[in-house]
Protein backbone atom coordinates (compact mmCIF):
# COMPACT_ATOMS: atom_id res chain seq x y z
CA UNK A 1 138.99 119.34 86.81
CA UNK A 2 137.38 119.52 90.67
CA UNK A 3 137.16 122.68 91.93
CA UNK A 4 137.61 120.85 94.80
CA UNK A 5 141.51 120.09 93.97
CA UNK A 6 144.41 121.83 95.29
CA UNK A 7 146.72 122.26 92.05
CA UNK A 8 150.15 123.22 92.21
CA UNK A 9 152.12 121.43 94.65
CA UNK A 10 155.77 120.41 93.61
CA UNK A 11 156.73 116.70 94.27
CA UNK A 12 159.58 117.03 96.60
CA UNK A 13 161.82 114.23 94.39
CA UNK A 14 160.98 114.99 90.47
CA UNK A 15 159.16 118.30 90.90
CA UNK A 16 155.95 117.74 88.89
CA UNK A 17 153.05 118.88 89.73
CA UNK A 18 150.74 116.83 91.98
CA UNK A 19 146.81 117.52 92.50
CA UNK A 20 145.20 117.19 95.87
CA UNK A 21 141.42 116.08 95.98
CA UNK A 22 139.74 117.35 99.14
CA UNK A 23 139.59 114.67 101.74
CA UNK A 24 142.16 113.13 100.51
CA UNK A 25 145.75 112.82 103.28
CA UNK A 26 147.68 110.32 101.19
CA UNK A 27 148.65 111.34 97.37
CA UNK A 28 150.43 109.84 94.93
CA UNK A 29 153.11 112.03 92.46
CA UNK A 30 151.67 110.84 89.20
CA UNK A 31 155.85 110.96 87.65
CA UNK A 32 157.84 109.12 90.06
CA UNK A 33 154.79 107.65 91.98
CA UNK A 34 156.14 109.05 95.49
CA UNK A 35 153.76 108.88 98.48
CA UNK A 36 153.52 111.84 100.42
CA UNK A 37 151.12 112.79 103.21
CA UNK A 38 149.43 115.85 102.94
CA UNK A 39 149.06 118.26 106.01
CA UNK A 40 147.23 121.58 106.30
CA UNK A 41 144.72 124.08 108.04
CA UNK A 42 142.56 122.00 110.29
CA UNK A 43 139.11 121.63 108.88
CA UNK A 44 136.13 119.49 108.63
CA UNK A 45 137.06 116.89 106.16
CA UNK A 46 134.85 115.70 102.91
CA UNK A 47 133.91 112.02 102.00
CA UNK A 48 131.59 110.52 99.94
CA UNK A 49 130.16 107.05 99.84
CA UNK A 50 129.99 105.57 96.47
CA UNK A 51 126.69 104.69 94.79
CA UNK A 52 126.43 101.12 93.46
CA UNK A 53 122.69 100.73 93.24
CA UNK A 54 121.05 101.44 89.80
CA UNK A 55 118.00 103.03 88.53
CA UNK A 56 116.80 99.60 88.22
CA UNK A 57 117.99 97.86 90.95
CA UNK A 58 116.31 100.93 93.09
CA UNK A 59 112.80 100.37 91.42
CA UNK A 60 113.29 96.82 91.98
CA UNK A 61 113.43 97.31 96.15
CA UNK A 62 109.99 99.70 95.51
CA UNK A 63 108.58 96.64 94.00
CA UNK A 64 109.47 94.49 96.71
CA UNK A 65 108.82 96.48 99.89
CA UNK A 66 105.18 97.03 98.31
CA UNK A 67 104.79 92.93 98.93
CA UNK A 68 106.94 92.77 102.34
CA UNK A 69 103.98 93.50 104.73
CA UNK A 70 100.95 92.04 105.78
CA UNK A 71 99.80 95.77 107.00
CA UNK A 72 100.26 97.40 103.15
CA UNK A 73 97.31 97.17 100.39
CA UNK A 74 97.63 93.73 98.52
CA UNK A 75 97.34 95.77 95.14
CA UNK A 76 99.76 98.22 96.01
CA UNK A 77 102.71 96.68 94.03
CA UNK A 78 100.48 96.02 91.00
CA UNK A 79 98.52 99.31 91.12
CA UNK A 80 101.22 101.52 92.34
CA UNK A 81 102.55 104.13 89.39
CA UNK A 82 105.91 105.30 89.61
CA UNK A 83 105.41 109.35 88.81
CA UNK A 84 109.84 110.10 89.96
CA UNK A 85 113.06 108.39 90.81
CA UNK A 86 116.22 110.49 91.57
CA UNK A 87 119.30 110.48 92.89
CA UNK A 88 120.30 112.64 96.30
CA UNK A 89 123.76 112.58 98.03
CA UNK A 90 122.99 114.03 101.46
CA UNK A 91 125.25 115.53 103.82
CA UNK A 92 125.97 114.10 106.95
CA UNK A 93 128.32 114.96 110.12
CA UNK A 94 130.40 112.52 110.88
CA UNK A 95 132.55 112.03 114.56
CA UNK A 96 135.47 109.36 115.20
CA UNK A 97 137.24 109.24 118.11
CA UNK A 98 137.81 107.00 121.53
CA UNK A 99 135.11 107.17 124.16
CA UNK A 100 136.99 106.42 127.69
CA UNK A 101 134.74 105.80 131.23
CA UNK A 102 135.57 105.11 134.50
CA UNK A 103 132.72 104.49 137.20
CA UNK A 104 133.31 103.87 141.10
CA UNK A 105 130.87 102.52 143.35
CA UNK A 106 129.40 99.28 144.17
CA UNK A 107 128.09 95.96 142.65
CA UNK A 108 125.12 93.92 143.38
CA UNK A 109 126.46 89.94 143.99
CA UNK A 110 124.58 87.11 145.75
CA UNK A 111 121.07 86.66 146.49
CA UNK A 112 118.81 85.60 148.77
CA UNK A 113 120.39 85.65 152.56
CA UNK A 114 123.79 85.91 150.60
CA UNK A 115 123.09 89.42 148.66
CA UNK A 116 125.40 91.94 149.54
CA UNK A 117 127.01 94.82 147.68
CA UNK A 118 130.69 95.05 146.94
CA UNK A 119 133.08 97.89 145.81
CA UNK A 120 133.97 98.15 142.35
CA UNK A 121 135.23 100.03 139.83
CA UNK A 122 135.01 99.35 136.09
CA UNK A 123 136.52 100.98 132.69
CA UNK A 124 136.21 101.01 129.30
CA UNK A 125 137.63 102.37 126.53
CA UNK A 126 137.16 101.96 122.85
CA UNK A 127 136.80 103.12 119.38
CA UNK A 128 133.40 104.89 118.56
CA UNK A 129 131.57 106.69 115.38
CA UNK A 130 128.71 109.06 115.46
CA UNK A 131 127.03 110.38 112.34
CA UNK A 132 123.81 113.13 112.24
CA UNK A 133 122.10 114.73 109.18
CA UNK A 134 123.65 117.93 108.41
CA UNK A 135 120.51 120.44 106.53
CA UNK A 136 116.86 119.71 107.25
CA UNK A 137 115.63 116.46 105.13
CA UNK A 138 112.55 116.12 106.73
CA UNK A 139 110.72 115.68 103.57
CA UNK A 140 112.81 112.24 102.90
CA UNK A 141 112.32 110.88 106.19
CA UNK A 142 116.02 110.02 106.57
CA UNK A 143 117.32 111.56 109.94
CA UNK A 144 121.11 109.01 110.04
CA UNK A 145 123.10 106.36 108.43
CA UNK A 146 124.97 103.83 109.13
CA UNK A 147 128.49 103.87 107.52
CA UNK A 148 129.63 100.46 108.86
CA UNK A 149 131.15 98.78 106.13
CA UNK A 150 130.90 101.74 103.73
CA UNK A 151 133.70 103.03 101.94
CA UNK A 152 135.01 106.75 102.16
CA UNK A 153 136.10 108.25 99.01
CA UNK A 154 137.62 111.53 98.44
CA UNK A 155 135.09 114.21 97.95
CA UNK A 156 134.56 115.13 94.31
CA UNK A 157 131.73 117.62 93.70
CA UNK A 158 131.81 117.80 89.85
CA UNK A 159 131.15 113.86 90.07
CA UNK A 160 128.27 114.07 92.97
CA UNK A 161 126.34 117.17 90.81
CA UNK A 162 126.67 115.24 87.74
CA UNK A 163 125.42 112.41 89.65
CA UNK A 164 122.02 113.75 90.96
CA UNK A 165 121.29 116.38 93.31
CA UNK A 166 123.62 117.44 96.14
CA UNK A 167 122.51 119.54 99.50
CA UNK A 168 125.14 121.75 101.16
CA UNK A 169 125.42 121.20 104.56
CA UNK A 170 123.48 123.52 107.26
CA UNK A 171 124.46 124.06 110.92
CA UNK A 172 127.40 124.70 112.98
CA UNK A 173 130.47 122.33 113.38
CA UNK A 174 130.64 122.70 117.17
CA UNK A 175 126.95 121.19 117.70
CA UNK A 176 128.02 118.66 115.52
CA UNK A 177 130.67 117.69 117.77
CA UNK A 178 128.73 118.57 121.03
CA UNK A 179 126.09 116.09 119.76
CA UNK A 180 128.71 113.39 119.19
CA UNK A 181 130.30 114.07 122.45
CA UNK A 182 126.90 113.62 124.47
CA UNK A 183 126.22 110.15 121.99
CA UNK A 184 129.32 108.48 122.95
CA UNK A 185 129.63 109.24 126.48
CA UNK A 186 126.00 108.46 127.27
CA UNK A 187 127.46 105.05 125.39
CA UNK A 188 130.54 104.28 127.29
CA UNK A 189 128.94 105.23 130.85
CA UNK A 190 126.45 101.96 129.79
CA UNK A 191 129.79 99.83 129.76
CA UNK A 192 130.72 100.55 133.09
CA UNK A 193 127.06 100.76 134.64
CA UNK A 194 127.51 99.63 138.49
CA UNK A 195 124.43 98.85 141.05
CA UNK A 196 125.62 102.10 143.03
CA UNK A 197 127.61 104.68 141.26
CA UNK A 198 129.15 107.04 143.45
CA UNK A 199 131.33 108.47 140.98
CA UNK A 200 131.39 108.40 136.76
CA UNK A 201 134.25 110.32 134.60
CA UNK A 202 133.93 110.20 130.94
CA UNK A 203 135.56 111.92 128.12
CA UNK A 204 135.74 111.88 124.40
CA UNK A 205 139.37 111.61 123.08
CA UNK A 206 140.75 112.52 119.53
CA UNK A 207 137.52 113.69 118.33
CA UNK A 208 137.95 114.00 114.22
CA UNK A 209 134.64 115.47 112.59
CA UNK A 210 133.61 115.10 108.75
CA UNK A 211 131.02 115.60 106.20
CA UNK A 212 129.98 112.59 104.64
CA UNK A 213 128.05 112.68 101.54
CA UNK A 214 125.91 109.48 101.12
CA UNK A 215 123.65 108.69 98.31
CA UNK A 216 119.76 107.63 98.32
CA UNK A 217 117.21 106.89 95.81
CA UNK A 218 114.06 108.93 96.41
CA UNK A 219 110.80 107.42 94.51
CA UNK A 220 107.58 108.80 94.30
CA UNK A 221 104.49 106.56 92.93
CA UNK A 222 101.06 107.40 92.85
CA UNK A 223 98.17 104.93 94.53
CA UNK A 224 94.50 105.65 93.84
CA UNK A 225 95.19 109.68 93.00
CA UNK A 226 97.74 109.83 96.62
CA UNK A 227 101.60 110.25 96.43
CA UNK A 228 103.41 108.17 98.70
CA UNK A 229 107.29 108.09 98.56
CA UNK A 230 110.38 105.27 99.41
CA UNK A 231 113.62 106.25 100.09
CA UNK A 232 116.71 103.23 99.47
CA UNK A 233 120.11 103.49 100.21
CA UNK A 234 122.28 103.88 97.53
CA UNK A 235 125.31 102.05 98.39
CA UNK A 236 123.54 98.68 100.10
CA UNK A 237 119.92 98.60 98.69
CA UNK A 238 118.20 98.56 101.78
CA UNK A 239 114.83 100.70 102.67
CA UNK A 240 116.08 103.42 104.65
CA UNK A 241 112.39 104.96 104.57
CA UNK A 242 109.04 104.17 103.04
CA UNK A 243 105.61 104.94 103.32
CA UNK A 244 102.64 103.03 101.83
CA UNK A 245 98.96 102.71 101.81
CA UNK A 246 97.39 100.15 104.25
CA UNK A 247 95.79 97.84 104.16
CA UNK A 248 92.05 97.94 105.34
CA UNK A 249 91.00 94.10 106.09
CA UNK A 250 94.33 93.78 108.51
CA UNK A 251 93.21 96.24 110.48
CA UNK A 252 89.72 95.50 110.70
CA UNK A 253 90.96 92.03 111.38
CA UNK A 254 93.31 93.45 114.20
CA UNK A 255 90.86 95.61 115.91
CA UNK A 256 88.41 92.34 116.04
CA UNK A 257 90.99 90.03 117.40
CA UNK A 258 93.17 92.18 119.66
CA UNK A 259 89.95 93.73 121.41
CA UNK A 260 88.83 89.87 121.85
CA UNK A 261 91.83 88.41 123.10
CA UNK A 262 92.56 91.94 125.41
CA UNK A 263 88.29 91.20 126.63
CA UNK A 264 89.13 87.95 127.79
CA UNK A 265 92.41 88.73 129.60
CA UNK A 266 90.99 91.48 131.22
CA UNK A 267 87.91 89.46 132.12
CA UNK A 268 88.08 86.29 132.20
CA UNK A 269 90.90 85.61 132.79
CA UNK A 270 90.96 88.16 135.73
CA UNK A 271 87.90 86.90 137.40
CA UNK A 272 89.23 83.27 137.35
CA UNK A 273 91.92 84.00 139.00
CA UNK A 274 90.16 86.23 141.78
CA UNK A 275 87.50 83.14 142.34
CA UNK A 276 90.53 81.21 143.92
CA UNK A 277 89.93 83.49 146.76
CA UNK A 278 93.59 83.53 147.83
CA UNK A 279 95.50 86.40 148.68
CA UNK A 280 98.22 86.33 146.68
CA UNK A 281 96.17 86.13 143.55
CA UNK A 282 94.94 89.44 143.63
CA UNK A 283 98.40 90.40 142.16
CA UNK A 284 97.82 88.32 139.36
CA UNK A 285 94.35 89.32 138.49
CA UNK A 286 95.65 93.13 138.26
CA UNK A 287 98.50 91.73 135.83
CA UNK A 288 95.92 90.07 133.47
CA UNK A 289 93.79 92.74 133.73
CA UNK A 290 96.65 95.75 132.67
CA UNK A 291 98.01 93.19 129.74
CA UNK A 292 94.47 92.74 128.28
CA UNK A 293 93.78 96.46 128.36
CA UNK A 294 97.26 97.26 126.77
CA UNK A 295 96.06 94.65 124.55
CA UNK A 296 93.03 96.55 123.26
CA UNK A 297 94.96 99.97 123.26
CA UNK A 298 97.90 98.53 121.17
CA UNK A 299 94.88 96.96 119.05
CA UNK A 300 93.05 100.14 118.69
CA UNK A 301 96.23 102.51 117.74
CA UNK A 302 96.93 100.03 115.09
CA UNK A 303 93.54 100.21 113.40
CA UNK A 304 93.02 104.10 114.07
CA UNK A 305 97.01 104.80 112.79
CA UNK A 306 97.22 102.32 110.01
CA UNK A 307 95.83 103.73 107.11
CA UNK A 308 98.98 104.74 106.05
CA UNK A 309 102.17 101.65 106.80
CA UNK A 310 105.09 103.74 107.45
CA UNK A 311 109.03 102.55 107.67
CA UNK A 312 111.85 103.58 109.01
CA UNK A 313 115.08 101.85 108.81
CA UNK A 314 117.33 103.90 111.63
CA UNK A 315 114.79 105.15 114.32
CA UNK A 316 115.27 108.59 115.18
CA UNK A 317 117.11 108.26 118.45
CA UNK A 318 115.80 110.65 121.51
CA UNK A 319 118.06 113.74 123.04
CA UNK A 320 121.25 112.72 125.11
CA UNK A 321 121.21 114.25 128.77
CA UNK A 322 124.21 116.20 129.64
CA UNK A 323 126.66 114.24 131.97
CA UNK A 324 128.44 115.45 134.68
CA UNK A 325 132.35 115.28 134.16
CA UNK A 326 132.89 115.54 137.82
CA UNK A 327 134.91 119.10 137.16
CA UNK A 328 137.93 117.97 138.72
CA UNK A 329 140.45 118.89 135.77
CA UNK A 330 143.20 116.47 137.73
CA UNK A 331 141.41 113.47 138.43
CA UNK A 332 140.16 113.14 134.86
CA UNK A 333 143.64 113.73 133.72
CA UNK A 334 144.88 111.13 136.05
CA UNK A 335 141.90 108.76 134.60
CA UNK A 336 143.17 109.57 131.02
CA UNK A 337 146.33 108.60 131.72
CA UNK A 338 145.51 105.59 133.61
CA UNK A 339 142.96 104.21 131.09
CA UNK A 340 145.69 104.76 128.12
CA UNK A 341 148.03 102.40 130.59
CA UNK A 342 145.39 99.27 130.14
């Protein structure tokens, strides 16, 4: 049995003995088959997502992201030799709760003669979910999941370590939740975005965290003596990371045509336009002239980065600023209460 059980508690009708998984709020007594809720310390919750891909099926996406790309070696899916596959449940924190804004200020309308700006105010409020890795996975390329559509299942650790390999989670609980507050509050403020915003209240409500467990497929192949790895999510299939070798003829091919096309745009084209000898062309010519030379720079990054193709499924999103709450402990209260009226 689960070290992870509570044993012990009496059903309050027949009196047998019930056992309570972690994670789990809702149990049934296994004698009379009475539902009770279960209620406790408050602590940080335990799921797990189930794993439904195979060994298999998992080798079978390696196979097929080797072919999905015109920027990875032709021969890598024929060449490629599989040297490890196994099975990892990482941690992740996990946030629910109900992300409320309210912005005043005013709003753009008309144009032309007719623009003019109008006061407004605008709210929002809905249901959000945040998740982060919880211990450093950096070697797996995997920095967050998406859990839309995934099932949570009561944590059972005898069944994850029998599984494959498990990480504990690393980190404290209250920059977990900080993290989540900044994510959805940077969110909400975008709903009520006004031209001039002279004042924005937000505030995270009934903020629940947990610790998700959610299981990958880490495979390691060999190509021409170098190690390159894919990572695939366990529960849907999908690439959630993968790295492979490039390939050399697309870039070549790439550098050639993007330093062509940029030459002539930056140019050509450019001096055609400036022969018109009008005025207002000269705004035109400097356009042509910056998208040919971002032409050749995106050209030349691709040929001097791709060697190696590299994928990531979820890109690693940048650090949150801090918003301002407008410290007025009233007025927010009075804007919680208001929203909760809509």
């Amino acid at each position: 049995m689960s070290d992870n059980a509570l044993n012990g508690l009496t059903c309050p009708r027949c009196g047998g003995t019930i056992t309570v998984p972690e994670g789990l709020n809702l149990v049934i007594c296994p004698f009379c088959e009475l539902r009770s809720a279960v209620s406790g310390e408050r602590g940080v919750r335990r799921y797990q997502v189930p794993q439904r891909i195979s060994y298999e099926q998992a080798q079978g996406v390696l196979a097929t992201f080797l072919s999905s790309d015109m920027s990875i070696a032709p021969s890598a899916r024929s060449a490629a030799k599989l040297s490890e596959t196994f099975l990892v449940h990482l941690p992740f924190w996990t946030a629910w709760g109900q992300g409320v804004a309210w912005a005043f200020g005013q709003q753009r309308v008309g144009s032309g003669d007719d623009e003019r700006y109008e006061p407004r105010e605008k709210s929002t409020a809905r249901e959000m979910s945040w998740n982060g890795v919880a211990c450093d996975v950096g070697e797996f390329g995997v920095r967050r999941i998406s859990l839309e559509n995934r099932p949570l299942e009561p944590f059972n650790s005898d069944g994850l370590h029998r599984s494959g390999m498990v990480f504990e989670p690393v980190g404290s609980e209250q920059a977990a939740l900080e993290a989540a507050r900044q994510s959805f509050e940077a969110s909400v403020a975008k709903d009520v975005k006004l031209t001039r915003t002279s004042q924005l209240f937000t505030r995270l409500l009934g903020a629940r965290l947990g610790l998700v467990y959610y299981p990958v497929w880490v495979l390691r192949y060999l190509f021409k003596g170098r190690s390159f790895q894919v990572v695939v999510d366990g529960f849907s299939g999908e690439v959630l990371y993968g790295k492979a070798p490039g390939n050399v003829l697309y870039r070549a091919l790439t550098l050639v045509g993007g330093m062509a096309l940029g030459a002539f745009l930056a140019v050509d084209v450019s001096t055609l336009i400036l022969s018109a000898a009008e005025d207002e062309t000269a705004a035109f010519a400097l356009g042509s002239l910056a998208v040919g030379l971002g032409i050749m720079y995106a050209a030349f990054r691709k040929f001097r980065y791709g060697e190696h193709h590299e994928y990531h499924r979820y890109k690693e999103s940048q650090a949150l600023p801090m918003l301002n709450f407008g410290g007025d402990e009233d007025v927010v209260s009075q804007l919680v209460d208001k929203i909760g009226k809509l």
